[in-house]
Protein backbone atom coordinates (compact mmCIF):
# COMPACT_ATOMS: atom_id res chain seq x y z
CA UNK A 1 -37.31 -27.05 8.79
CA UNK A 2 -34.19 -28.56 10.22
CA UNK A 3 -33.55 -29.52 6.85
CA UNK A 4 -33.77 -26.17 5.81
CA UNK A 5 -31.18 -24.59 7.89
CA UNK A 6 -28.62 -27.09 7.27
CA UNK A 7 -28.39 -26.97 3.25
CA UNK A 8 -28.56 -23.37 3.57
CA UNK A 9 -25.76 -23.64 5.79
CA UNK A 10 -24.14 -25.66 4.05
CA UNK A 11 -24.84 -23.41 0.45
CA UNK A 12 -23.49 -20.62 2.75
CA UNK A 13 -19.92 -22.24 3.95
CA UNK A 14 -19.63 -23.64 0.27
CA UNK A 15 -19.48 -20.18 -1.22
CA UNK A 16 -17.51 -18.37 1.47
CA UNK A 17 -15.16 -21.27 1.07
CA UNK A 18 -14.70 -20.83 -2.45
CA UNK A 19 -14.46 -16.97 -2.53
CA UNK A 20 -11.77 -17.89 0.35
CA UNK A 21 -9.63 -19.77 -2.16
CA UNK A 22 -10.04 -17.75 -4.89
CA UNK A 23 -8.72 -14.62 -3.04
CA UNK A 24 -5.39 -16.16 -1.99
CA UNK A 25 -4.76 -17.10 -5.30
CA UNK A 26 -2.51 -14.06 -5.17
CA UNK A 27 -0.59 -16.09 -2.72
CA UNK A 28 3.19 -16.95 -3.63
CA UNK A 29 5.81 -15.81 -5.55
CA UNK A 30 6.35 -14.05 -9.08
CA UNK A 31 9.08 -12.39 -10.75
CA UNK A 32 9.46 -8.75 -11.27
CA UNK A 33 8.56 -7.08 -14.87
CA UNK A 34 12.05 -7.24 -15.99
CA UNK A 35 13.08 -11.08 -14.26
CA UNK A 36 15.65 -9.39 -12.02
CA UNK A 37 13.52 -9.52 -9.04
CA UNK A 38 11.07 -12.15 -7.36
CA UNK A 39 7.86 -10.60 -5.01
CA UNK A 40 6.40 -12.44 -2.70
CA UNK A 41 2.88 -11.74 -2.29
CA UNK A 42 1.10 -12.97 1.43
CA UNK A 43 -1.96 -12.27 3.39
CA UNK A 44 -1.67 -10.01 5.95
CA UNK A 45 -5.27 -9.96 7.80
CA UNK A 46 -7.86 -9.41 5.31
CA UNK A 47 -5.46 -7.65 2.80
CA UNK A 48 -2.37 -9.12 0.14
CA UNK A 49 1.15 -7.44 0.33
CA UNK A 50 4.17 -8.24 -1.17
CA UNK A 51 7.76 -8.00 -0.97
CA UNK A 52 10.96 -8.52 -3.05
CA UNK A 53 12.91 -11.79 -1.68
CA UNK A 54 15.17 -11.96 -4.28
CA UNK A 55 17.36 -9.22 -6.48
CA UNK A 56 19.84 -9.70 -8.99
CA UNK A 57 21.80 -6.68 -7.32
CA UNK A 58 20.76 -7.51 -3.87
CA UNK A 59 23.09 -5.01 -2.42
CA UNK A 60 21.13 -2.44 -4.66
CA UNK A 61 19.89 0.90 -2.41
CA UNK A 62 16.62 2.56 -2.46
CA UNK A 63 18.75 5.49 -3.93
CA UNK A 64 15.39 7.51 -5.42
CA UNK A 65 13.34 7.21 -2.45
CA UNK A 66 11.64 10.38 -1.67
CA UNK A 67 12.31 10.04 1.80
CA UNK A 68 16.14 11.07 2.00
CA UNK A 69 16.62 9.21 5.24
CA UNK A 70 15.41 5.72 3.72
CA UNK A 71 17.94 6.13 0.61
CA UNK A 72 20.53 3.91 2.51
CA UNK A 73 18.13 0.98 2.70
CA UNK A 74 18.06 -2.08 0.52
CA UNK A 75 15.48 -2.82 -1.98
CA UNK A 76 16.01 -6.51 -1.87
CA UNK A 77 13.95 -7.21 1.73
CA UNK A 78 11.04 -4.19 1.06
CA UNK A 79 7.66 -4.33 0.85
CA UNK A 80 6.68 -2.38 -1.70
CA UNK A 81 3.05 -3.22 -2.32
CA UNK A 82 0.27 -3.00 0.10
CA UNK A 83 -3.42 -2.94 1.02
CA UNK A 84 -4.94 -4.81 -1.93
CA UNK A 85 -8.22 -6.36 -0.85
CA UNK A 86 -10.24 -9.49 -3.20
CA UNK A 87 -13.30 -7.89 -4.76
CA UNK A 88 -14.87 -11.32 -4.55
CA UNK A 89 -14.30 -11.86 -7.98
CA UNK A 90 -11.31 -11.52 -10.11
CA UNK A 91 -9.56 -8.56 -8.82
CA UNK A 92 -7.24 -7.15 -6.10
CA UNK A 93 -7.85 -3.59 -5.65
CA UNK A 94 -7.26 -0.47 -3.27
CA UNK A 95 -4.09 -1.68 -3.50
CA UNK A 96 -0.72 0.89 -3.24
CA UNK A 97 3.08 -0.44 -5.32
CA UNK A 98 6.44 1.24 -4.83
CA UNK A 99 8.52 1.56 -7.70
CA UNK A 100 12.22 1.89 -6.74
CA UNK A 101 13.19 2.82 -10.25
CA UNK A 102 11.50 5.91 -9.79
CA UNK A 103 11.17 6.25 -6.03
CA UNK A 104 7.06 7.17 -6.45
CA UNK A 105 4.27 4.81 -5.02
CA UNK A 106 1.11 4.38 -7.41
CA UNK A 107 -2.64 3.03 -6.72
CA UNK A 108 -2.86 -0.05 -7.96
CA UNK A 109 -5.26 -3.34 -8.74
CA UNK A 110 -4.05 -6.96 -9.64
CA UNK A 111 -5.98 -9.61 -11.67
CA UNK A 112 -4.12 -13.12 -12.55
CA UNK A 113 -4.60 -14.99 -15.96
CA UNK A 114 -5.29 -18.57 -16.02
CA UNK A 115 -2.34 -19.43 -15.75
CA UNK A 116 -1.96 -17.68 -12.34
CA UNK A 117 0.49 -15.04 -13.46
CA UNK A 118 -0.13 -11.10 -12.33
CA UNK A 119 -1.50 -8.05 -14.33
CA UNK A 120 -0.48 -5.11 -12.29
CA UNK A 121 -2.22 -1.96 -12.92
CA UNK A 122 -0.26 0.92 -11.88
CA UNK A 123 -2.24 4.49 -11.81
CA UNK A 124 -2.73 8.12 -10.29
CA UNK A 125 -6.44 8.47 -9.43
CA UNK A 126 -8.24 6.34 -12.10
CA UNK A 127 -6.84 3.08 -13.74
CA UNK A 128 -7.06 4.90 -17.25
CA UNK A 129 -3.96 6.70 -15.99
CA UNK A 130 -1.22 4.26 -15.84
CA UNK A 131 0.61 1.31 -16.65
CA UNK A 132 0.45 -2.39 -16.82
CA UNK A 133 3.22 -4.62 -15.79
CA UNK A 134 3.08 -8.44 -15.86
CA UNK A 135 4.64 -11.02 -13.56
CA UNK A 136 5.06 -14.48 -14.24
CA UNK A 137 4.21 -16.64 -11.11
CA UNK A 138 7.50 -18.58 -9.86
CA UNK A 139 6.76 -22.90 -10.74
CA UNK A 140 8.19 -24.67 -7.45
CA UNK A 141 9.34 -27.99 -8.15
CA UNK A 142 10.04 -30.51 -5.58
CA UNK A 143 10.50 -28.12 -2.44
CA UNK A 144 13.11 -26.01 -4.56
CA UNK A 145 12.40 -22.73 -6.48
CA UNK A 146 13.66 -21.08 -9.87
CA UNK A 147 15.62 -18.25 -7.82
CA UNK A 148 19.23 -17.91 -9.09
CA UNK A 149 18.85 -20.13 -12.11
């Protein structure tokens, strides 16, 4: 009986371990659509947010923010996606993204390929409304990073 309990234990912690890894996956950073940008996505409790680290124009303003008051601020230091939790299998959903370009936040999900890069699914209500953008996951190489290359 003793037996039992400990390879079901064990079976248990194996697979909560895995599903574990899997999920932060999403960890670490990738650069924006167009390259002028990297995000950095991180656990925050039980969900994945991100923000941008690095801009090109890293003076540039959140000029077509909704929120008149927030127009002053700079992009470059935001976090402009939230909330995405692991489904326990390949996606991130229930997520929300910001898009400075057009000052608007969307629902959202995230899936990676194998190569660890991002699909983003950007969407109003259901996820056959919207757009896909793709971000190629940043390669760090001896300590250093690919930012201002």
């Amino acid at each position: 009986m003793n037996r039992f309990i400990y390879v079901f234990l064990f079976i248990t912690f194996s697979v909560f371990s895995f599903a574990q890894r899997k999920s932060d996956e999403i960890v670490g950073n990738f650069f924006t659509p167009e390259s002028d940008g990297v995000m950095q996505f991180y656990k925050t409790g039980s969900t994945y947010s991100a923000k941008l680290i690095w801009g090109k124009d890293k003076d540039r303003l959140d000029v077509n923010n909704p929120d008149k008051s927030l127009r002053n601020q700079k992009v470059v230091g935001m976090i402009l996606a939230t909330g995405f939790v692991f489904d326990g299998k390949d996606t991130w959903k229930s997520g929300r993204i910001y898009d400075p370009n057009e000052g608007k936040t969307y629902d959202c999900k995230i899936t990676l390929d194998e190569k660890g890069n991002m699909k983003l699914r950007g969407f109003i209500g259901v996820s056959l409304l919207g757009r896909t953008a793709y971000m190629v996951r940043m390669e760090e190489k001896e300590g250093k990073n690919q930012i201002g290359k």
